[in-house]
Protein backbone atom coordinates (compact mmCIF):
# COMPACT_ATOMS: atom_id res chain seq x y z
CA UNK A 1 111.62 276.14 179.85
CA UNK A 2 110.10 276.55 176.47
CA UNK A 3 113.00 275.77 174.88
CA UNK A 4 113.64 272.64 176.46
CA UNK A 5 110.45 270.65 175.20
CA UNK A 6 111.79 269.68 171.97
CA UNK A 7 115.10 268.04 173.43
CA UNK A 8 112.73 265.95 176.02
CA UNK A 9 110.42 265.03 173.00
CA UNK A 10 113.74 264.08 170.96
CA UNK A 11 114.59 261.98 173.91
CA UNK A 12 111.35 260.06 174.93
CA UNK A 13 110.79 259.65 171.25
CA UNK A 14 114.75 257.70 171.18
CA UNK A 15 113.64 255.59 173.75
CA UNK A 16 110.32 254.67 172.62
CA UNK A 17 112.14 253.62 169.17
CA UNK A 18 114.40 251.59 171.17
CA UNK A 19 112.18 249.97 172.83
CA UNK A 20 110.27 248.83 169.87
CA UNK A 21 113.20 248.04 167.88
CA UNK A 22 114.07 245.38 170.54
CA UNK A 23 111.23 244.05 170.98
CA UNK A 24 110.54 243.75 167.18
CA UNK A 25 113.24 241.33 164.91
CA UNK A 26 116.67 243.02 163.59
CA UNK A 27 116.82 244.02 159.86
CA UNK A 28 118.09 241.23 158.22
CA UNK A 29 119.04 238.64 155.15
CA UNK A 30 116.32 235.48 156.09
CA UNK A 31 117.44 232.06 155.01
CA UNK A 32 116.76 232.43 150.89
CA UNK A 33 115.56 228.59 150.62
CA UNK A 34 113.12 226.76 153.15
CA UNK A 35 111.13 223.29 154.04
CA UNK A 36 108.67 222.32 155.98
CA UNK A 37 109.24 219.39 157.88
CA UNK A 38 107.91 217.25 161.05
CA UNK A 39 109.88 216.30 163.89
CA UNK A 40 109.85 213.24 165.67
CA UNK A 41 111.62 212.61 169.08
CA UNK A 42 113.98 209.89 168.17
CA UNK A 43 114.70 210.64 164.99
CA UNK A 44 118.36 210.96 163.82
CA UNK A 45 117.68 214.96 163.36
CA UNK A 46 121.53 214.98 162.66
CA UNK A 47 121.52 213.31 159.85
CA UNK A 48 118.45 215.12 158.48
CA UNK A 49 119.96 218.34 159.07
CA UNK A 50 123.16 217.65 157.53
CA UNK A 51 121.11 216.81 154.64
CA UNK A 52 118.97 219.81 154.33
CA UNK A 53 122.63 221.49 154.59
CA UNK A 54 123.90 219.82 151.39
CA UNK A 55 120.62 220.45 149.91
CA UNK A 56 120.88 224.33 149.88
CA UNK A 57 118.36 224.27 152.60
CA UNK A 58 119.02 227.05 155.51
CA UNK A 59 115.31 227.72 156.85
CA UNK A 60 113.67 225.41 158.29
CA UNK A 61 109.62 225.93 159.30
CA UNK A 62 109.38 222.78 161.77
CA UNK A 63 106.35 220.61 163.27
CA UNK A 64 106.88 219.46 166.41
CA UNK A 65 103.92 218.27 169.41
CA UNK A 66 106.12 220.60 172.33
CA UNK A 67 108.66 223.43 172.93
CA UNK A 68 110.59 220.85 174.58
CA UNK A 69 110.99 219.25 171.02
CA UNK A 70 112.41 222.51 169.73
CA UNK A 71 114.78 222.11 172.60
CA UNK A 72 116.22 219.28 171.56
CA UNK A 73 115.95 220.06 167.70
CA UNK A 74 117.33 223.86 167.69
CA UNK A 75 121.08 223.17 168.68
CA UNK A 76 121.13 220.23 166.51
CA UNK A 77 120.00 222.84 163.76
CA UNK A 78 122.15 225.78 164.60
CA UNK A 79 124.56 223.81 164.39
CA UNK A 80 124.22 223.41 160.31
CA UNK A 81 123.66 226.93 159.87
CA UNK A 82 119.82 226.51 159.59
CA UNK A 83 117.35 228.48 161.44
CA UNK A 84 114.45 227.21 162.91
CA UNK A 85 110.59 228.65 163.08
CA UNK A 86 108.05 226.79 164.83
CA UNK A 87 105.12 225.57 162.45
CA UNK A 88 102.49 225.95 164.36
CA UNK A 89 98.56 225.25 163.53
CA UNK A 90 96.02 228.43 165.07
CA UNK A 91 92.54 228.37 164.27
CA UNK A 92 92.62 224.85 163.36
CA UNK A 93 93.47 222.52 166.02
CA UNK A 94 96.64 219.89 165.82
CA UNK A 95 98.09 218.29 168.54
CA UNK A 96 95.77 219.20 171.06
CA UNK A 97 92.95 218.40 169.31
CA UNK A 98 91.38 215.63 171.80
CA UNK A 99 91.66 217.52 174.62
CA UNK A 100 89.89 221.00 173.58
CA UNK A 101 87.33 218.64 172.23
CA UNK A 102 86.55 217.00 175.08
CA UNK A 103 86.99 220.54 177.17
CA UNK A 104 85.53 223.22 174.97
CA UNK A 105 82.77 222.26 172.52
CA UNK A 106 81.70 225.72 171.95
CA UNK A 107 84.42 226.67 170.65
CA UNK A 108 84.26 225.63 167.15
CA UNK A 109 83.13 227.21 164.20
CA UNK A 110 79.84 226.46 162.58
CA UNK A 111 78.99 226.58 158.85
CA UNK A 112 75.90 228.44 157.51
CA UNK A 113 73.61 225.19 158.27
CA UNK A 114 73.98 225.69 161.73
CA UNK A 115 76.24 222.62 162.31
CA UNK A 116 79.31 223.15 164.37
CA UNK A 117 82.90 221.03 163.68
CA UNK A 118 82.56 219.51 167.11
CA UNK A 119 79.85 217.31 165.65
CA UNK A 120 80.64 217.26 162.18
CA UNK A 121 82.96 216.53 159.24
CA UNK A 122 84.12 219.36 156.92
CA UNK A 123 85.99 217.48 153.98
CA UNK A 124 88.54 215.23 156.79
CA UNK A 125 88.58 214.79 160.31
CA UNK A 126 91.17 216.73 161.50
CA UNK A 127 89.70 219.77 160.56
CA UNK A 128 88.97 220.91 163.86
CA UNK A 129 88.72 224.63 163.57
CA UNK A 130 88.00 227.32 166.10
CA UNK A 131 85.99 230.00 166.17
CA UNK A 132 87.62 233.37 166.19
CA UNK A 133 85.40 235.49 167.54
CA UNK A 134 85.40 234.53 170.87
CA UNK A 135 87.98 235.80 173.38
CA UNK A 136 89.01 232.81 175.17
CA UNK A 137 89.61 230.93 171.66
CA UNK A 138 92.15 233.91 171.10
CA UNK A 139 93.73 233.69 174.21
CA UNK A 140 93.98 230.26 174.10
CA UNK A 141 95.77 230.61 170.92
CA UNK A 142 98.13 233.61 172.64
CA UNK A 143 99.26 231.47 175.59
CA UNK A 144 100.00 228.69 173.19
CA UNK A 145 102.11 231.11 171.16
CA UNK A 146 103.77 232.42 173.99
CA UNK A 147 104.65 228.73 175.17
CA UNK A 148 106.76 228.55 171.76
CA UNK A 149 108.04 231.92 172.19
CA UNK A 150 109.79 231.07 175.26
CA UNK A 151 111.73 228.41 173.69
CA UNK A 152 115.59 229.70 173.55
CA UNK A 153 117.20 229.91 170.12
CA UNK A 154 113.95 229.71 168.00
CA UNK A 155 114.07 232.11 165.16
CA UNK A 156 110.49 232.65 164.68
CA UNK A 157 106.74 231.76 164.68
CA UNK A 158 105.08 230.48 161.43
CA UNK A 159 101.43 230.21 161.93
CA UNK A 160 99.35 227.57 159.90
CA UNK A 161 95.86 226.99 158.79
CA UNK A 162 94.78 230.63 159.88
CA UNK A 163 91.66 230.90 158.50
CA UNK A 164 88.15 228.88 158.16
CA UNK A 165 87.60 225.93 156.43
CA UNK A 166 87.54 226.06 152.96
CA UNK A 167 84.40 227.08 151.62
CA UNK A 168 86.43 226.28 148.14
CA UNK A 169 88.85 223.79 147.63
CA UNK A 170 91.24 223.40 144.92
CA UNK A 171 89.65 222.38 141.48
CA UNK A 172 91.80 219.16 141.45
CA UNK A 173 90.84 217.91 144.86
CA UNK A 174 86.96 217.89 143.92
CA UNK A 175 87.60 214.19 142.95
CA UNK A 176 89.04 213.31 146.09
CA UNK A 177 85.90 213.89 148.18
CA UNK A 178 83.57 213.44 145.04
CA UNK A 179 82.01 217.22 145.23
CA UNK A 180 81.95 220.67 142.61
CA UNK A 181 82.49 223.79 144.15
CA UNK A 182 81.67 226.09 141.46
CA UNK A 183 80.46 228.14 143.76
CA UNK A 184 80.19 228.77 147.71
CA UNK A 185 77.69 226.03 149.37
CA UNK A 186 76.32 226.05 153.13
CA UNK A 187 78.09 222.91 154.26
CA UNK A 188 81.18 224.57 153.48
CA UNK A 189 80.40 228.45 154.34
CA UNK A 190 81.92 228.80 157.79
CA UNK A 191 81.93 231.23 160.42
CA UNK A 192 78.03 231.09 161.74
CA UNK A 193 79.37 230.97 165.02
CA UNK A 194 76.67 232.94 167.37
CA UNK A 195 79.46 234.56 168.58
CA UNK A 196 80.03 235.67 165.23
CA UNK A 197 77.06 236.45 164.17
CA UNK A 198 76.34 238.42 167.73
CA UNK A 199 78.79 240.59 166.74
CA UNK A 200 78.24 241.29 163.44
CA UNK A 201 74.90 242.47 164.12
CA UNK A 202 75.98 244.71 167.11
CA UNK A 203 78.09 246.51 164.24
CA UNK A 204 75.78 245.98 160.75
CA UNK A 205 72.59 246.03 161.88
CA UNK A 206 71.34 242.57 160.24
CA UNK A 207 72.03 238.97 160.77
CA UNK A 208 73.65 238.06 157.12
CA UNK A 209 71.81 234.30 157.39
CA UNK A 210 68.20 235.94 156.58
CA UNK A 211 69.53 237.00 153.40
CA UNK A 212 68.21 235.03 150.28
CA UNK A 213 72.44 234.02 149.05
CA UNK A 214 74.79 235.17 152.23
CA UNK A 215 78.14 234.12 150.06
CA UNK A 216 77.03 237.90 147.66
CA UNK A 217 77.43 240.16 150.65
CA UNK A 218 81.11 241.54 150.51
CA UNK A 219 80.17 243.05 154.34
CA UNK A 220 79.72 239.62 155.57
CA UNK A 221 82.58 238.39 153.68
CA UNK A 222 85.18 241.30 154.83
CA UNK A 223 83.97 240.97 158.65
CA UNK A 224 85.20 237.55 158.82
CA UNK A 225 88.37 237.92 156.75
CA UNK A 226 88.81 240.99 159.98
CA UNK A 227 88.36 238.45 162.99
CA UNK A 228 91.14 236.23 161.40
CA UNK A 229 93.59 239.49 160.83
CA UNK A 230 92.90 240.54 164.13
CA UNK A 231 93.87 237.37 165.64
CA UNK A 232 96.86 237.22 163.17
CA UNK A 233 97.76 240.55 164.67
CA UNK A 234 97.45 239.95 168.21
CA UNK A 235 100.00 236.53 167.53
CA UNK A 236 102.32 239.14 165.82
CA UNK A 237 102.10 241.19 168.78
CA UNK A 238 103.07 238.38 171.09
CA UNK A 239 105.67 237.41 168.50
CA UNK A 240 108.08 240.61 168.27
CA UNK A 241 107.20 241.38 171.84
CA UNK A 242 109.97 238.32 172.36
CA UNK A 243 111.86 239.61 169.49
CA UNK A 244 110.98 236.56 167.15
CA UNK A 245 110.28 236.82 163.06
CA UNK A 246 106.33 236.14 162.19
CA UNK A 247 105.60 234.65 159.32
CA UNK A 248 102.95 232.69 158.18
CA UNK A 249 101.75 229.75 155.63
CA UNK A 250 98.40 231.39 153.72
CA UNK A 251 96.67 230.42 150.99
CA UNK A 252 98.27 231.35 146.82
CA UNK A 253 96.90 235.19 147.35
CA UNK A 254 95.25 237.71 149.37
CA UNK A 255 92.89 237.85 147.12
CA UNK A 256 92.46 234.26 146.28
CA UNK A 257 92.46 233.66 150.17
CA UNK A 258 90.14 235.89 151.30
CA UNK A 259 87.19 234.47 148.71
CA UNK A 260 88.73 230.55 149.52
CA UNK A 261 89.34 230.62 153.22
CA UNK A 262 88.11 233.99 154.24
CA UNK A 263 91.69 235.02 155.21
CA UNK A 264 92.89 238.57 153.94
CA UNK A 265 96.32 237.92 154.92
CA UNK A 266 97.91 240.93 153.51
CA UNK A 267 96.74 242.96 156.33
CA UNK A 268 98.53 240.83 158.53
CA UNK A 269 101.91 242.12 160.37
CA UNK A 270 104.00 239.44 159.09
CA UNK A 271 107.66 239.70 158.75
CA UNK A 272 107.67 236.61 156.44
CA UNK A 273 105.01 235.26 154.56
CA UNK A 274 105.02 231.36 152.62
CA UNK A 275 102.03 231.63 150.26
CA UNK A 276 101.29 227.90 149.70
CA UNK A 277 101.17 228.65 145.77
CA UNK A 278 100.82 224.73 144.84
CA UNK A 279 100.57 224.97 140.92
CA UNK A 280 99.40 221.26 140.89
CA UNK A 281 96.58 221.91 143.26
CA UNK A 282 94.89 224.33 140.97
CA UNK A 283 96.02 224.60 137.01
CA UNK A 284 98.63 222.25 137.39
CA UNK A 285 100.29 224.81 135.11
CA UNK A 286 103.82 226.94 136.19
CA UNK A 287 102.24 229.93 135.16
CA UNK A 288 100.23 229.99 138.16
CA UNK A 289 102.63 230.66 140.21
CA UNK A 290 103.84 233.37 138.08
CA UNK A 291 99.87 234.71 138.42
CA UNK A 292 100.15 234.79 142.20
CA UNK A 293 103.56 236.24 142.89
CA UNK A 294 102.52 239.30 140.62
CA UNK A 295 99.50 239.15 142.66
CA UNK A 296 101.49 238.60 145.91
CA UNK A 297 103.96 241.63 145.12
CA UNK A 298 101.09 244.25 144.57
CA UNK A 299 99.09 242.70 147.64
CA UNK A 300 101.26 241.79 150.16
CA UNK A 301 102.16 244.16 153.21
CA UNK A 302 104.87 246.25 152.21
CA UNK A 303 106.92 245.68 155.16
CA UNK A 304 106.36 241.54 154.46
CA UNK A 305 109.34 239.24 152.69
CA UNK A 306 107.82 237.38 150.19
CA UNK A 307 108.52 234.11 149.92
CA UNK A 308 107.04 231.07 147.33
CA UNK A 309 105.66 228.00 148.78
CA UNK A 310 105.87 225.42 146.61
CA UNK A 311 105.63 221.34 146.07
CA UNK A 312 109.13 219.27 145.52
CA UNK A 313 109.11 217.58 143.34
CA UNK A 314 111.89 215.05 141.15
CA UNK A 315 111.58 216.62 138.09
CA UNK A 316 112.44 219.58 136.02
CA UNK A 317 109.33 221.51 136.43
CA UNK A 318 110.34 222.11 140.22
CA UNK A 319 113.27 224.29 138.97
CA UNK A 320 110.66 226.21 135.89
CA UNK A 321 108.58 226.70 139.13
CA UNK A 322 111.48 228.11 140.65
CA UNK A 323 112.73 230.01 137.89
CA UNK A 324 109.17 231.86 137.50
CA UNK A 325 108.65 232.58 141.10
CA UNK A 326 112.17 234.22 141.61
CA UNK A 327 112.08 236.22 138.19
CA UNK A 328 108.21 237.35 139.45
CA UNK A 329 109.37 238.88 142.33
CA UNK A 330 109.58 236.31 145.58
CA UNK A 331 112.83 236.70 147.44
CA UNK A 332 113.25 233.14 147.92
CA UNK A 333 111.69 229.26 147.97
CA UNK A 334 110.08 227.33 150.62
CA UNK A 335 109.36 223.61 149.30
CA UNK A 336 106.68 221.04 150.86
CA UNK A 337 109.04 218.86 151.73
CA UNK A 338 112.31 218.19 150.94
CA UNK A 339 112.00 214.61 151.52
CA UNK A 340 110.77 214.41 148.01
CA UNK A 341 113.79 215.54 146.86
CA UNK A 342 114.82 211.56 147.00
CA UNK A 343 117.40 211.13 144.92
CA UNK A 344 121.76 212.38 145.52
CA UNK A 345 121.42 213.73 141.87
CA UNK A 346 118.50 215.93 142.02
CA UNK A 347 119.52 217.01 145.59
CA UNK A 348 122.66 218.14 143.87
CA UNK A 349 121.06 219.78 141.52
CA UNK A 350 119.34 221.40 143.95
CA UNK A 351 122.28 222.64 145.78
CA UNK A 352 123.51 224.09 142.59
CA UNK A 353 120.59 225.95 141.99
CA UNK A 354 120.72 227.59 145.62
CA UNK A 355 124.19 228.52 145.48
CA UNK A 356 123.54 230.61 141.63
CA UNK A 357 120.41 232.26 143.52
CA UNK A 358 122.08 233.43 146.01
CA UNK A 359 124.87 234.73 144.08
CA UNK A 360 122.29 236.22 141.79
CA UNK A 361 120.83 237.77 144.82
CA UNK A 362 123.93 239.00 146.17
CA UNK A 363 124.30 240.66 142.34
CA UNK A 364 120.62 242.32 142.38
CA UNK A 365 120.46 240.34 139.36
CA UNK A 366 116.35 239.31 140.89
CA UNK A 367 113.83 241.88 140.61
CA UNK A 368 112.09 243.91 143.13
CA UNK A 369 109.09 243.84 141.48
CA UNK A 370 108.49 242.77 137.86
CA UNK A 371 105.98 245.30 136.27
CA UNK A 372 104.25 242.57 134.89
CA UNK A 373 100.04 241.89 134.95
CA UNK A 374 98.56 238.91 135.10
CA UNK A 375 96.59 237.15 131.86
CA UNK A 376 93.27 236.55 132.61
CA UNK A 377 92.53 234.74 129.27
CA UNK A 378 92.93 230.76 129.23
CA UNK A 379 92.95 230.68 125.90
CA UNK A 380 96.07 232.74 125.74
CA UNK A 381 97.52 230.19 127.94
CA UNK A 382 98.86 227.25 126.11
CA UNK A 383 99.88 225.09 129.41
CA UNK A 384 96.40 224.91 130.37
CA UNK A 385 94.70 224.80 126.95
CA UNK A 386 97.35 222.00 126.04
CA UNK A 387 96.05 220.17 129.58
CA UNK A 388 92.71 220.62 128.80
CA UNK A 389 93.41 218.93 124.91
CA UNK A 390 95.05 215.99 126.81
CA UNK A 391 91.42 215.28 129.00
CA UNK A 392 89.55 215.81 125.39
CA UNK A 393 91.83 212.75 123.80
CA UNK A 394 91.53 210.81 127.38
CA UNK A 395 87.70 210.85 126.84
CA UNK A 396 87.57 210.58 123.46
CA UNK A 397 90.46 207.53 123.62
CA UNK A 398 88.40 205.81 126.94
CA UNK A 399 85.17 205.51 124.35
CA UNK A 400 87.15 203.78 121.56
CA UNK A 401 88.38 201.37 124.47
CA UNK A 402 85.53 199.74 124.57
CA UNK A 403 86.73 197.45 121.58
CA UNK A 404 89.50 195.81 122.71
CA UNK A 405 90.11 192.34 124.17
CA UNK A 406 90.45 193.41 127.86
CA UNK A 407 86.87 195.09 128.04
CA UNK A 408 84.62 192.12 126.77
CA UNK A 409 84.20 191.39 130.76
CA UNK A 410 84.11 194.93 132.04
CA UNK A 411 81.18 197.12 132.04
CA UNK A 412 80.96 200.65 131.01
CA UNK A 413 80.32 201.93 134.62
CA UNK A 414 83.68 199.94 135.72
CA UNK A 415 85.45 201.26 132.84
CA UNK A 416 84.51 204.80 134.27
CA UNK A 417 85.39 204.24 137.87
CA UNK A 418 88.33 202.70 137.27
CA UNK A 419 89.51 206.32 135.25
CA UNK A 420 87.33 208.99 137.14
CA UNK A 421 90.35 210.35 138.66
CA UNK A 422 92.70 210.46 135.94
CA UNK A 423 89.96 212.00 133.63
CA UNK A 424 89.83 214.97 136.30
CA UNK A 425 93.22 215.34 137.09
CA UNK A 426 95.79 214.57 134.94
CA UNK A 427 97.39 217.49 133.35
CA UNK A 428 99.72 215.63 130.99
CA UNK A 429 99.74 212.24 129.02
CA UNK A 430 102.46 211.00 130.99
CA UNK A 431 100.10 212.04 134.27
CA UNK A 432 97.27 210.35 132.69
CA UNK A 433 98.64 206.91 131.88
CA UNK A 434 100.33 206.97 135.35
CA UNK A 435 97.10 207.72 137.05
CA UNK A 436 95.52 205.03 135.25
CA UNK A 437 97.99 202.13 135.69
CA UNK A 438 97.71 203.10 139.25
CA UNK A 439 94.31 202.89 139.47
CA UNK A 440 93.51 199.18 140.53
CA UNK A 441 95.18 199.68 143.54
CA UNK A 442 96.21 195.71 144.06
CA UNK A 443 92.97 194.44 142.40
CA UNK A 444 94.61 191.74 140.23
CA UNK A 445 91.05 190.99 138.19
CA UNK A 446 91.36 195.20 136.82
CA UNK A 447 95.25 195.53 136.12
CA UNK A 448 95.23 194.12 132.70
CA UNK A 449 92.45 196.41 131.38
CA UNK A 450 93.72 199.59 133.28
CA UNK A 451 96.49 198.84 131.19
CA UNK A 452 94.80 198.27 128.12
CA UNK A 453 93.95 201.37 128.45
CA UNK A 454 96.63 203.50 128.84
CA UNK A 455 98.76 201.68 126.51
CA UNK A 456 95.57 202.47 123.88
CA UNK A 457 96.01 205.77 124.76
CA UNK A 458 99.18 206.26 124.18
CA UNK A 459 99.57 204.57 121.03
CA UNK A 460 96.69 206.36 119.46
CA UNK A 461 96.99 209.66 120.45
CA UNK A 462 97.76 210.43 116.95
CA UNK A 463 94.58 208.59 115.87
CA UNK A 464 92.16 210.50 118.48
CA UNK A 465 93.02 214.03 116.41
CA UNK A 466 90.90 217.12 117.47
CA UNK A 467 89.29 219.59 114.97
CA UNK A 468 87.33 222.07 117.80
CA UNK A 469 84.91 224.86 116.63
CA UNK A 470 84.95 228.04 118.35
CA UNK A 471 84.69 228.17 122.40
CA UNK A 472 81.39 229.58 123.38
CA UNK A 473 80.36 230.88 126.47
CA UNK A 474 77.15 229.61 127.99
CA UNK A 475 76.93 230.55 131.48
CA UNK A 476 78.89 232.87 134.25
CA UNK A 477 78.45 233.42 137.85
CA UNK A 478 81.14 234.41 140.83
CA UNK A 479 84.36 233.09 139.99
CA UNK A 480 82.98 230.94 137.78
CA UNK A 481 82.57 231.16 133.29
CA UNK A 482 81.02 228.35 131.73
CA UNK A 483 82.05 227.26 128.25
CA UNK A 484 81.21 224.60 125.53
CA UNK A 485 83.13 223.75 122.22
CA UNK A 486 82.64 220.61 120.17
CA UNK A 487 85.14 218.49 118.41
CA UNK A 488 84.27 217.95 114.83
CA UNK A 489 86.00 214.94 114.12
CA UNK A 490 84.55 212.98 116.83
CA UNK A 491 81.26 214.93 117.11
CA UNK A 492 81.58 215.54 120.93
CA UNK A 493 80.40 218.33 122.77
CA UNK A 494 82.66 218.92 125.49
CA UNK A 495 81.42 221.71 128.72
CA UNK A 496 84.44 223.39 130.12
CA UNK A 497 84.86 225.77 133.07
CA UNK A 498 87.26 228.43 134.17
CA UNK A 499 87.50 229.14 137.45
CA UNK A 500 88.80 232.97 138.72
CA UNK A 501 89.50 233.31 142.28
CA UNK A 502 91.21 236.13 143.13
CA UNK A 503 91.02 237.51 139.15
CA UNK A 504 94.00 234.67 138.64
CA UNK A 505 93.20 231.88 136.78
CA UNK A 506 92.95 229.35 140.01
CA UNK A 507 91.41 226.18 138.47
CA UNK A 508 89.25 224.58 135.40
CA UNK A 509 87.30 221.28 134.52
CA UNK A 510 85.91 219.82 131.53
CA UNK A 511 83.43 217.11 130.56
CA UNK A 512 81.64 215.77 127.99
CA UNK A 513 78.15 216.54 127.35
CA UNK A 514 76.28 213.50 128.17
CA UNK A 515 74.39 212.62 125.10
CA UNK A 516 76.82 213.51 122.34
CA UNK A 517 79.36 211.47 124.39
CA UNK A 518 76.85 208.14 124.68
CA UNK A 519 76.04 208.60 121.07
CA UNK A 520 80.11 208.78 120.30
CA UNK A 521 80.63 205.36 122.09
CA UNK A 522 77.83 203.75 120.06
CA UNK A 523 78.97 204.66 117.31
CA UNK A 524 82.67 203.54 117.97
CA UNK A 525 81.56 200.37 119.45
């Protein structure tokens, strides 16, 4: 008999691998090049498809309110040669929203002032996010996956906003809702649910809210980054138990996610993963993505395909982007969306561009993993010390623009309005002069002097020369080193700040000191 225990073992063990291995997705080539995209019943998903098809497009992570909507738009799909993942929202709530609302008010997630998302606004309105601590949030969340799950001829899952609100948002959305976020502030610090905090204690010992700064403790930090990978987990389990692919959308890096969003995501049992690495959001510079994919290589769960989300766009920069991500060590694209590819000649040129990847990949021409580390210095980074140059003529052009015809009837403080945005956003000239042409929005009365300006800008350029002194650093705290330099020439002190989230370089800002910049524009009057 003693001889026959390591035959059974053999055997049980077979099964138990079988088992698993059907219940968990085949081995297997995924679609190289991907979109997101929103369905609509009604909509000639033919024709779309067919499109995507002569795009190069052969994944296809889709929005749509039901399963019954997957129905319809899988076959259609399949038909192309395109597979088809559900995009589906967790912690935050989509299209469902009213109804868990008006059913469940305690279950959303509550910020470090003690206000909960039922009753309040973080940043828009449809952030509606969930608490994950609780159990009937996560099976709530289960059943809905399972709904999905169920659907026939759906490739895979691919969760969405799986995390907490962001206690940071991208440097170059701080305009948008008129805040700084140099650091982590208690309207945006989620995850005070008492649920959440009731646990914690039961396995700390404290409750992190009667400490003096909460965002400093890396226990705090870490538990919460857990309740979203254990929910991530338990999805994943649901997921391969019906022999789907899970993948997910997360934030640029682990790393960068887990300080933004509080969402460690490469502990997560993903098949797939579509890091939403949108250069534009935070540098606006292609070496970004080039940052996180080295990032995202080291980082990522080794049994994870890594993938590079990233924002279509008509230009050239879209295939750089491309270029950098691929070369870095992704395995293929995912773009947000292809409808901006808009025109039949860069759609073409898309198409050619899949077809060499592929062929490339086929070759093992792409690497595994490049080797490489990323550059922490900005001033080794000419993109984003060239962007950063641009702002420094943009203010230093906006001062001398008080002179001309178009201002005698418009005030300083409409002057600055009227250019806020493209003062803190633009990247490049061309980016600033669009952003300020655009900026009257319709109002007749401003047109002629938001073009006044930007046409002064970009005939002077050559005029509004820089002659900057040494950078010097002033201040540093968290992710955040503050610098000042001043420009010679034009005697302006100008405060800029790098911001590291993640140890990438994930964002910077720069303004002029206030009084050298008053006592510029009186001078230049």
């Amino acid at each position: 008999m003693k001889n026959l225990k390591f035959p059974i073992l053999v055997v049980i063990l077979a099964i138990g691998m079988l088992a698993c291995s059907e219940n968990k997705p085949k081995d297997k080539n995924y679609p190289m090049f991907w979109t997101w995209l929103d369905y609509r019943p009604g909509m000639n998903f033919d024709l779309v498809c067919f499109i995507l098809q002569e795009t190069g497009i052969d994944g296809l992570i889709l929005n749509a309110a039901t399963p019954d909507d997957y129905r319809a738009a899988i076959p259609v799909a399949h038909q192309h040669d395109i597979e088809v993942y559900a995009w589906l929202w967790t912690m935050n709530l989509e299209h469902d929203r009213e109804k868990i609302l008006k059913e469940h008010l305690e279950w959303f997630s509550m910020n470090r002032n003690g206000e909960s998302l039922a009753e309040t606004k973080a940043y828009v309105n449809y952030y509606k996010f969930m608490c994950p601590a609780l159990p009937e949030v996560r099976e709530y969340i289960k059943e809905k996956i399972k709904a999905y799950c169920e659907v026939e001829g759906l490739n895979g899952i691919a969760i969405d906003y799986h995390c907490f609100v962001d206690v940071i948002l991208p440097t170059t959305l701080w305009p948008t809702y008129g805040i700084v976020q140099d650091r982590e502030y208690p309207e945006w610090d989620y995850g005070y649910h008492p649920a959440m905090i009731e646990l914690f204690q039961a396995k700390h010992g404290y409750d992190p809210r009667e400490q003096e700064d909460p965002s400093t403790d890396e226990i705090w930090l870490q538990f919460r980054c857990d309740q979203i990978t254990e929910v991530a987990n338990e999805i994943a389990e649901v997921v391969h138990s019906y022999g789907k692919v899970m993948a997910a959308s997360p934030f640029p890096t682990p790393a960068m996610s887990r300080k933004m969003v509080r969402q460690d995501w490469g502990k997560w049992d993903l098949d797939i993963v579509f890091p939403m690495v949108y250069h534009n959001f935070y540098t606006g510079d292609v070496s970004f993505i080039s940052d996180c994919t080295i990032d995202n290589v080291r980082d990522k769960n080794p049994n994870t395909t890594l993938y590079c989300g990233m924002m279509a766009t008509d230009g050239d920069e879209m295939f750089d982007c491309m270029d950098v991500a691929l070369n870095n060590g992704a395995e293929g694209i995912a773009i947000f969306t292809v409808n901006s590819l808009r025109s039949p000649e860069i759609r073409s040129r898309f198409k050619a561009y899949t077809d060499n990847a592929r062929e490339r990949r086929a070759n093992h021409v792409f690497p595994v993993h490049s080797g490489k580390t990323v550059n922490t210095n900005p001033f080794e980074n000419r993109g984003i010390m060239n962007a950063i140059h641009t702002r420094m003529l943009a203010y230093v052009s906006l001062g001398r623009a008080v002179g001309l015809p178009e201002m005698r009837k418009t005030s300083w403080e409409t002057l600055e309005q009227l250019t806020t945005n493209a003062l803190l956003s633009a990247h490049t000239s061309d980016e600033y002069v669009g952003l300020v042409k655009n900026a009257p929005k319709g109002d007749a009365t401003l047109q002629p002097v938001a073009d006044a300006v930007a046409d002064h800008f970009s005939k002077n350029n050559h005029i509004n020369k820089l002659n900057l002194l040494e950078y010097k650093l002033v201040d540093e705290y968290g992710a955040t080193k503050c610098y000042e330099v001043t420009d010679v020439n034009n005697q302006i002190t100008f405060k800029v700040n790098f911001y590291f989230y993640g140890g990438v370089i994930s964002g910077w800002s720069i303004e002029p000191e206030k009084t050298s910049y008053e006592n510029y524009r009186e001078r230049v009057k």
